[in-house]
Protein backbone atom coordinates (compact mmCIF):
# COMPACT_ATOMS: atom_id res chain seq x y z
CA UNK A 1 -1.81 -16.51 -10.60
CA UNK A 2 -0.94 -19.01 -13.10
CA UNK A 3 2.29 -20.69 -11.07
CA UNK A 4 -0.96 -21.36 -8.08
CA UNK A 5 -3.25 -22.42 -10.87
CA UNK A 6 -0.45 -24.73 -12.07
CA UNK A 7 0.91 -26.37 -8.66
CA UNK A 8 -2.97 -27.01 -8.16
CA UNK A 9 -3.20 -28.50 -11.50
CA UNK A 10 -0.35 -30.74 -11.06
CA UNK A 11 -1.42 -31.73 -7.32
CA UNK A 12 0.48 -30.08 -5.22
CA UNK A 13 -1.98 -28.14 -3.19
CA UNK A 14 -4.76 -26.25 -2.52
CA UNK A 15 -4.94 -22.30 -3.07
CA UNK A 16 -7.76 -19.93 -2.73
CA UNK A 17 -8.27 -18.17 -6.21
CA UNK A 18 -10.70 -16.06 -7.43
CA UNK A 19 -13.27 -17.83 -9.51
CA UNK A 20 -12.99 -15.78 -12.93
CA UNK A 21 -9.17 -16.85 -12.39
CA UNK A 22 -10.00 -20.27 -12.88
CA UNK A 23 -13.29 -20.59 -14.45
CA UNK A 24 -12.38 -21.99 -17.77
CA UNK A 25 -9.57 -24.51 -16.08
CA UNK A 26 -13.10 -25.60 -13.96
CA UNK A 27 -14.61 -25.76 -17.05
CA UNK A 28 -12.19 -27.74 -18.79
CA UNK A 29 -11.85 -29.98 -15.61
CA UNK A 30 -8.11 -29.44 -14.90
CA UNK A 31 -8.96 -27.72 -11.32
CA UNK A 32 -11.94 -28.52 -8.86
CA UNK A 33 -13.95 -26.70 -6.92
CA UNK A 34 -13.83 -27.25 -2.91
CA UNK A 35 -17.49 -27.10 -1.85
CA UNK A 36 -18.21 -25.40 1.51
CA UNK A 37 -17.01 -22.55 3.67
CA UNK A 38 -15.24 -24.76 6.57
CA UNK A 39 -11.78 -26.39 5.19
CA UNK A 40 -9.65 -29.01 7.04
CA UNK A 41 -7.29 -28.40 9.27
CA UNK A 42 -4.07 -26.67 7.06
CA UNK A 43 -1.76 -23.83 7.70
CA UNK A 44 -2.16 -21.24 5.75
CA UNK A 45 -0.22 -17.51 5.71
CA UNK A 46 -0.50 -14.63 4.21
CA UNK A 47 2.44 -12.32 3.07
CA UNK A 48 2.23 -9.16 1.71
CA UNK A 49 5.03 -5.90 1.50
CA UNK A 50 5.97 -4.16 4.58
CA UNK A 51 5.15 -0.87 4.43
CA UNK A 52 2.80 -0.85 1.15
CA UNK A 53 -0.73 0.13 0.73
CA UNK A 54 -3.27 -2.80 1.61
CA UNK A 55 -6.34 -2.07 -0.86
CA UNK A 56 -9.45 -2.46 1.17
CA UNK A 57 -10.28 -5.58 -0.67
CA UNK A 58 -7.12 -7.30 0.94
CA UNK A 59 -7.92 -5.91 4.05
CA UNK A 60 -11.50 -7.63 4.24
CA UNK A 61 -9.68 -10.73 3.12
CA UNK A 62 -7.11 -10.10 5.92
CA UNK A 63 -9.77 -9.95 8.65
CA UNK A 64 -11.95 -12.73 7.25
CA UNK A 65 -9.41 -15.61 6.96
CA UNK A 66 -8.98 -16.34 10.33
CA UNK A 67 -13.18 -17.52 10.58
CA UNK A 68 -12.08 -20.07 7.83
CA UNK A 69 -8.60 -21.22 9.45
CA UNK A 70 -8.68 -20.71 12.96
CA UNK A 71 -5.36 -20.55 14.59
CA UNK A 72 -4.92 -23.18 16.99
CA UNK A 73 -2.08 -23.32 19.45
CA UNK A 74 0.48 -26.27 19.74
């Protein structure tokens, strides 16, 4: 969490991070918040273990990511 909150800090990207993660960097102004639901156009992937659980929280997040970042083909 803090090597994402860190890259962001320094510019290197976006990440998607749960807001009590980053609520006092907010705070503090180091990190802004990305208003809306729709983002631009970016590739984004998800990795997790092969063969371990998935929690049902990552699982929602799993199935809801691809109405946020459509995959288009090239």
């Amino acid at each position: 969490m803090e090597a994402a909150r860190s890259c962001v800090a320094a510019g290197l990207g976006l990440s998607l991070l749960a807001h009590a993660n980053v609520a006092d960097a907010l705070a503090a102004g180091s990190l802004a918040q990305v208003p809306g639901a729709r983002f631009p156009d970016v590739t984004v992937q998800l990795a997790r273990r092969r063969r371990r659980w998935v929690s049902p929280a990552a699982a929602v997040v799993t199935a809801e990511l691809p109405r946020y970042f459509p995959h288009r083909a090239r």
